[in-house]
PDB file of N, CA and C in Angstrom:
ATOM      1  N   UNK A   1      10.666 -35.403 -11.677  1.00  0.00           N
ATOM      2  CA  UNK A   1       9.796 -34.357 -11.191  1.00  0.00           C
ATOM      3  C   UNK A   1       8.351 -34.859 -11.243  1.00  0.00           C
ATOM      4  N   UNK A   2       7.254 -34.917 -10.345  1.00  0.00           N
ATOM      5  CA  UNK A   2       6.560 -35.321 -10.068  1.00  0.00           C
ATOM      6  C   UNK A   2       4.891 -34.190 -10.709  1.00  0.00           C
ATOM      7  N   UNK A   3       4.375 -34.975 -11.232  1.00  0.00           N
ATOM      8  CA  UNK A   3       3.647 -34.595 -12.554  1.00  0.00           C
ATOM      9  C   UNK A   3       1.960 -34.909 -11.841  1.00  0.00           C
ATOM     10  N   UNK A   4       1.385 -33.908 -12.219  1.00  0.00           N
ATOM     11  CA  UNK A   4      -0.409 -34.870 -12.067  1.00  0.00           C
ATOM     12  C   UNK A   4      -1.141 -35.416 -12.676  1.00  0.00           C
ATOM     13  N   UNK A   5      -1.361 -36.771 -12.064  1.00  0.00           N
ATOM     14  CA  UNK A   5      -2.368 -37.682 -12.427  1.00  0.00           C
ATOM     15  C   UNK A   5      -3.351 -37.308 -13.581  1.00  0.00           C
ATOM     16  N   UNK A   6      -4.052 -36.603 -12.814  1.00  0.00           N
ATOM     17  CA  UNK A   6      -5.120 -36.209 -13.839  1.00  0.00           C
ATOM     18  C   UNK A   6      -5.450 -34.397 -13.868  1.00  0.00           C
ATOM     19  N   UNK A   7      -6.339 -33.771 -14.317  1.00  0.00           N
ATOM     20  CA  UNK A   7      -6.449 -32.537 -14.573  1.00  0.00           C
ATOM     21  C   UNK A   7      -6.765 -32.307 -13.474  1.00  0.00           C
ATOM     22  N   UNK A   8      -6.573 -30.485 -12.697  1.00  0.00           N
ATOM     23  CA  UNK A   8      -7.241 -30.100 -12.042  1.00  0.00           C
ATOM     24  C   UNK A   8      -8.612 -29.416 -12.400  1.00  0.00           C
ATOM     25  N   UNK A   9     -10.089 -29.323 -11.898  1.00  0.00           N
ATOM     26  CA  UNK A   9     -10.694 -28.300 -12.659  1.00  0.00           C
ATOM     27  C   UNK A   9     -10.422 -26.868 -12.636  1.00  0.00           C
ATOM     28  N   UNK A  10     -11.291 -26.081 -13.148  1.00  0.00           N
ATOM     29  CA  UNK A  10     -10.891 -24.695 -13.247  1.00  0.00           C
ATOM     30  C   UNK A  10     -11.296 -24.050 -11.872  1.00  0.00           C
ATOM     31  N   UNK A  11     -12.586 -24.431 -11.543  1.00  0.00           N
ATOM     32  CA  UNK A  11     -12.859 -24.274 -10.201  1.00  0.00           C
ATOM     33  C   UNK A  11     -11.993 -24.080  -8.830  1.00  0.00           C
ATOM     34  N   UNK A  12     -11.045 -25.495  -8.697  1.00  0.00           N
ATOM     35  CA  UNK A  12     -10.144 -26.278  -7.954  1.00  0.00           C
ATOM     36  C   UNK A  12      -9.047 -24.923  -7.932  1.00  0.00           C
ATOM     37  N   UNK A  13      -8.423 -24.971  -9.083  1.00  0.00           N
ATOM     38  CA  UNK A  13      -7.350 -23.411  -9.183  1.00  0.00           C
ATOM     39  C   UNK A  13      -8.039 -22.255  -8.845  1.00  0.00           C
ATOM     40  N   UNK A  14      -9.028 -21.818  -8.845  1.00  0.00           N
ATOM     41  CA  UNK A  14      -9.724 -20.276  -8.596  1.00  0.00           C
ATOM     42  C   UNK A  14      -9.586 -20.623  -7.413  1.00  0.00           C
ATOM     43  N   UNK A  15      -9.870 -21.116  -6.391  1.00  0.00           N
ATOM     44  CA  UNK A  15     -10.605 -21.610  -5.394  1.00  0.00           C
ATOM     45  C   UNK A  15      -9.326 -21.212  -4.750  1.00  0.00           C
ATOM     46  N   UNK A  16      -8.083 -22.003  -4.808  1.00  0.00           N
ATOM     47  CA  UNK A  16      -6.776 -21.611  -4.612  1.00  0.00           C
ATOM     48  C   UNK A  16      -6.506 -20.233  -4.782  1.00  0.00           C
ATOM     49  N   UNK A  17      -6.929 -19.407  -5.855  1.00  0.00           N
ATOM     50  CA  UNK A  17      -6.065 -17.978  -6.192  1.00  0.00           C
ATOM     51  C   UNK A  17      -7.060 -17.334  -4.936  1.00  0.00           C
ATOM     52  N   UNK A  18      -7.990 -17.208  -4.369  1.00  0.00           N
ATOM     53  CA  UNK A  18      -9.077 -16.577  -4.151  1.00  0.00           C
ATOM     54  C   UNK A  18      -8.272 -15.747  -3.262  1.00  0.00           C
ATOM     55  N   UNK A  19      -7.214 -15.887  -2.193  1.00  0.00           N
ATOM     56  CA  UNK A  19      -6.712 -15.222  -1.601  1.00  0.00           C
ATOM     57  C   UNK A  19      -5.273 -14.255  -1.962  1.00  0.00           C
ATOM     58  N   UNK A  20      -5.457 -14.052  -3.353  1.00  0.00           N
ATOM     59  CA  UNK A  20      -5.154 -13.234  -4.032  1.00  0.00           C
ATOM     60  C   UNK A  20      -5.019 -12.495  -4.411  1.00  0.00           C
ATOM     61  N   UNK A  21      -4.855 -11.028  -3.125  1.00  0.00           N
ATOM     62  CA  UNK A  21      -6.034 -10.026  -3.445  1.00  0.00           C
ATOM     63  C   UNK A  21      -4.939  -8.608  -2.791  1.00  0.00           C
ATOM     64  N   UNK A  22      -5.441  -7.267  -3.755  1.00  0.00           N
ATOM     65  CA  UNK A  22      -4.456  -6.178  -3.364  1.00  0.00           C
ATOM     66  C   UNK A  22      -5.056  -5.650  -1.874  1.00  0.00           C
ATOM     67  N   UNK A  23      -4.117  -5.478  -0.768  1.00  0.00           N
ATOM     68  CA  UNK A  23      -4.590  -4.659   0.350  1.00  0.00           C
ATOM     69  C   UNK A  23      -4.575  -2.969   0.314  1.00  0.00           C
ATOM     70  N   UNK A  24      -5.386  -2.677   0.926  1.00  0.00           N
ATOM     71  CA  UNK A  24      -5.202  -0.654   0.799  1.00  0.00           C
ATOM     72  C   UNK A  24      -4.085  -0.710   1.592  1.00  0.00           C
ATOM     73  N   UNK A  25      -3.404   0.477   0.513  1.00  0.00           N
ATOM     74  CA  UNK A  25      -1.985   1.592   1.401  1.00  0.00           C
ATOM     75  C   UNK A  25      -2.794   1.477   2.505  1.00  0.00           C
ATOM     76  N   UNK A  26      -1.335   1.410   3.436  1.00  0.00           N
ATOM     77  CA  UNK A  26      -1.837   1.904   5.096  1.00  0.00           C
ATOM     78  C   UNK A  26      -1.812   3.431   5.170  1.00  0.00           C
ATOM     79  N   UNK A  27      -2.298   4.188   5.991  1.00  0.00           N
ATOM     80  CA  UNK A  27      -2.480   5.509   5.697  1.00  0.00           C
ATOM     81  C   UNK A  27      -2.255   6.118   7.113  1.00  0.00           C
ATOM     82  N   UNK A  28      -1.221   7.220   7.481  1.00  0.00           N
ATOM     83  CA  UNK A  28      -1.328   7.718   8.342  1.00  0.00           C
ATOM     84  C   UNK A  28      -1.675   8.856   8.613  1.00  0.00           C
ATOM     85  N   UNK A  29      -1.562   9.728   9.952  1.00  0.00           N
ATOM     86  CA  UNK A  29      -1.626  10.882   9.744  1.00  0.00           C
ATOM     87  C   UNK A  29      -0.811  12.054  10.304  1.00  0.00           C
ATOM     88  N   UNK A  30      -0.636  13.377   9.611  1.00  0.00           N
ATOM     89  CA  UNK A  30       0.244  13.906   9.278  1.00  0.00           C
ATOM     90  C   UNK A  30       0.352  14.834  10.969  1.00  0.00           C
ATOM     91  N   UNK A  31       1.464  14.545  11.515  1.00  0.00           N
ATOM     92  CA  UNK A  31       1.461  15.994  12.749  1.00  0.00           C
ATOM     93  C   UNK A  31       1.238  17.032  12.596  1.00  0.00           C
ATOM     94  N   UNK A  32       1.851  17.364  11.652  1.00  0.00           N
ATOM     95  CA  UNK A  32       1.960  19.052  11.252  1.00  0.00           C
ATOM     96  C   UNK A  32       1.119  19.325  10.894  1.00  0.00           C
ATOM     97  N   UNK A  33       0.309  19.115   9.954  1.00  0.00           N
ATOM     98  CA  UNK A  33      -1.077  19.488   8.601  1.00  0.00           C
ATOM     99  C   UNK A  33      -2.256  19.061   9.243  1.00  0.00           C
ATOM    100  N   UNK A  34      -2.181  17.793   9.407  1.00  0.00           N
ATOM    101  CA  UNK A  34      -3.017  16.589   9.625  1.00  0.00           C
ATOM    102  C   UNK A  34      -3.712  16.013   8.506  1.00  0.00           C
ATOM    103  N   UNK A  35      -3.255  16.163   7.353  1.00  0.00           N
ATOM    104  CA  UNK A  35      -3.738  15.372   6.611  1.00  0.00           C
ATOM    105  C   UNK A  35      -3.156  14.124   6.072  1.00  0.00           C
ATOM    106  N   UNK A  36      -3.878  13.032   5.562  1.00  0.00           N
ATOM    107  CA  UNK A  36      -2.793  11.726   5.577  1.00  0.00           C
ATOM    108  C   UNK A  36      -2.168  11.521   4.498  1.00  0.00           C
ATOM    109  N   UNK A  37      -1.005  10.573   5.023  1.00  0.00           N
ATOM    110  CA  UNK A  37       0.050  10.346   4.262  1.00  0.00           C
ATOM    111  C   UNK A  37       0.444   9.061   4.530  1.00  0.00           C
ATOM    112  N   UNK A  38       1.293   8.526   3.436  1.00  0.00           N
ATOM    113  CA  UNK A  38       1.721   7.334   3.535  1.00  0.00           C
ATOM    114  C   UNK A  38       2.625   7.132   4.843  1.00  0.00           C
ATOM    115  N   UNK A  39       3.086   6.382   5.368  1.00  0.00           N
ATOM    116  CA  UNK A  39       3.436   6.166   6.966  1.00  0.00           C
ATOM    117  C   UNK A  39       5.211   6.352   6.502  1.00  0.00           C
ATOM    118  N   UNK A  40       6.229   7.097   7.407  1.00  0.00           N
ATOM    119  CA  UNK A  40       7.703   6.741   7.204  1.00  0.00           C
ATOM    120  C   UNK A  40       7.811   7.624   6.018  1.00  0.00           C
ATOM    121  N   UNK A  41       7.129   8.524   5.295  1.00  0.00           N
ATOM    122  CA  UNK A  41       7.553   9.541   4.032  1.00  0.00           C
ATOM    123  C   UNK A  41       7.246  10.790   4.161  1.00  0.00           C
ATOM    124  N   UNK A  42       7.619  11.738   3.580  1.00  0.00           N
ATOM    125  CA  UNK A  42       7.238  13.241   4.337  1.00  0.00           C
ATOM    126  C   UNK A  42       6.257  13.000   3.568  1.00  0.00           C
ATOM    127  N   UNK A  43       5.446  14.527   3.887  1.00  0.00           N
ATOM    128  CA  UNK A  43       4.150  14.881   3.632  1.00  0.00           C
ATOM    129  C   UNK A  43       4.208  15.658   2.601  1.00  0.00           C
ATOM    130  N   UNK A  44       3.078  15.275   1.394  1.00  0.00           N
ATOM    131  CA  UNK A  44       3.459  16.313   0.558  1.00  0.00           C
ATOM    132  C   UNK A  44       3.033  16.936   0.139  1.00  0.00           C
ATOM    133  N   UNK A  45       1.689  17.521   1.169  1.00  0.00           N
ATOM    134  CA  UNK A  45       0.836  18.615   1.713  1.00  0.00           C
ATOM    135  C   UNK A  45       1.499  19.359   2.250  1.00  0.00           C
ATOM    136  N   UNK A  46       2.150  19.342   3.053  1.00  0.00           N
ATOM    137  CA  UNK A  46       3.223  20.248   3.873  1.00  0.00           C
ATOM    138  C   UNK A  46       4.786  20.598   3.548  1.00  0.00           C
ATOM    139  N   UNK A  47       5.482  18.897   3.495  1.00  0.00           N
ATOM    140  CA  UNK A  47       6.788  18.846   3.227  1.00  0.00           C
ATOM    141  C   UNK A  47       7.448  19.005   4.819  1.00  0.00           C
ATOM    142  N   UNK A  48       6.668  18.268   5.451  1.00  0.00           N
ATOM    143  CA  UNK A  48       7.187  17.957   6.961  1.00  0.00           C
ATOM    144  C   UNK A  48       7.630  16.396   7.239  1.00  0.00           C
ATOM    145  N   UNK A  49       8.955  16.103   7.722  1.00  0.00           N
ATOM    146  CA  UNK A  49       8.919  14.813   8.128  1.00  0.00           C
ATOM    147  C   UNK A  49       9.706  14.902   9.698  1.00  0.00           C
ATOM    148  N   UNK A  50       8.837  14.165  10.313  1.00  0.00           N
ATOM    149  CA  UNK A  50       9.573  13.838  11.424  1.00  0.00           C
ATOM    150  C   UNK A  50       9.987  15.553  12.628  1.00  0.00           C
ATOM    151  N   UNK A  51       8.559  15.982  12.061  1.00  0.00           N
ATOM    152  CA  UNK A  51       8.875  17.761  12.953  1.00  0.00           C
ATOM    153  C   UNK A  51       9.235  18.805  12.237  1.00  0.00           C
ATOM    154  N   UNK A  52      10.580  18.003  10.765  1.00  0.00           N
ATOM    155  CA  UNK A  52      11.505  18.950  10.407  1.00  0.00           C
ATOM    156  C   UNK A  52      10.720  19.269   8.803  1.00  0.00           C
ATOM    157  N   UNK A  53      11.339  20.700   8.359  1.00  0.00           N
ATOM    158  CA  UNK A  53      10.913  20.846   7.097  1.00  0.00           C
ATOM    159  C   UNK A  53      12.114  19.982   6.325  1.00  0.00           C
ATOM    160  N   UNK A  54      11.424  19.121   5.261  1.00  0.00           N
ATOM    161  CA  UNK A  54      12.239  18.362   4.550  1.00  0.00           C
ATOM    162  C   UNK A  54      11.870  18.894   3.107  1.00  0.00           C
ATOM    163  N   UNK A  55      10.693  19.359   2.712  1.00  0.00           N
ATOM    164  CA  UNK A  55      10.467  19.987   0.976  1.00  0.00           C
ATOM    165  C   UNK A  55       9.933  21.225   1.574  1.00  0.00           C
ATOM    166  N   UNK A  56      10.145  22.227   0.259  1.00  0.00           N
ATOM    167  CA  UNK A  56       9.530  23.374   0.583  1.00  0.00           C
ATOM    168  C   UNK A  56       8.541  23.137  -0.415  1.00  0.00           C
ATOM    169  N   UNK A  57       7.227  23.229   0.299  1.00  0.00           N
ATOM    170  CA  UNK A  57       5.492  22.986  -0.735  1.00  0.00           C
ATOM    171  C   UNK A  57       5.394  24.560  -0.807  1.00  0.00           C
ATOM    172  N   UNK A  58       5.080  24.555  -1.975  1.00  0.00           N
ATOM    173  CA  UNK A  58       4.673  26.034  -2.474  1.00  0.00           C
ATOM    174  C   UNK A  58       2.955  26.158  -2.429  1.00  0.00           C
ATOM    175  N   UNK A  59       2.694  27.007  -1.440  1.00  0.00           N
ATOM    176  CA  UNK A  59       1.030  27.009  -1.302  1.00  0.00           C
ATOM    177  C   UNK A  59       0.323  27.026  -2.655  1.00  0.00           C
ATOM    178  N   UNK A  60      -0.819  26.840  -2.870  1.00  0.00           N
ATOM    179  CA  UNK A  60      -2.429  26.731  -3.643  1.00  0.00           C
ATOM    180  C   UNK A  60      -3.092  27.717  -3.338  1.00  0.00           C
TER     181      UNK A  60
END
């Protein structure tokens, strides 16, 4: 198994991680309500997916 020569610096490895990085949830928005929601999951402002009632949300 093939081993290195010499050290890398610390620099050299950061430099590498740099693209390392969390992306934002994609965010969609809701037909029914219109407020957003994660994309492909009901809403759980409403409890609408796809037109249909899928949860019953108890109003606020």
């Amino acid at each position: 198994m093939p081993l290195p020569k010499r050290r890398h610096s610390k620099t050299r490895g950061r430099k590498r991680r740099t693209h390392y990085k969390l992306a934002a949830p994609t965010r969609s928005v809701c037909p029914q309500c219109r407020e957003t929601k994660l994309p492909h999951r009901v809403c759980p402002h409403c409890g609408y997916y796809k037109g249909r009632e899928i949860v019953a949300v108890e109003g606020t």
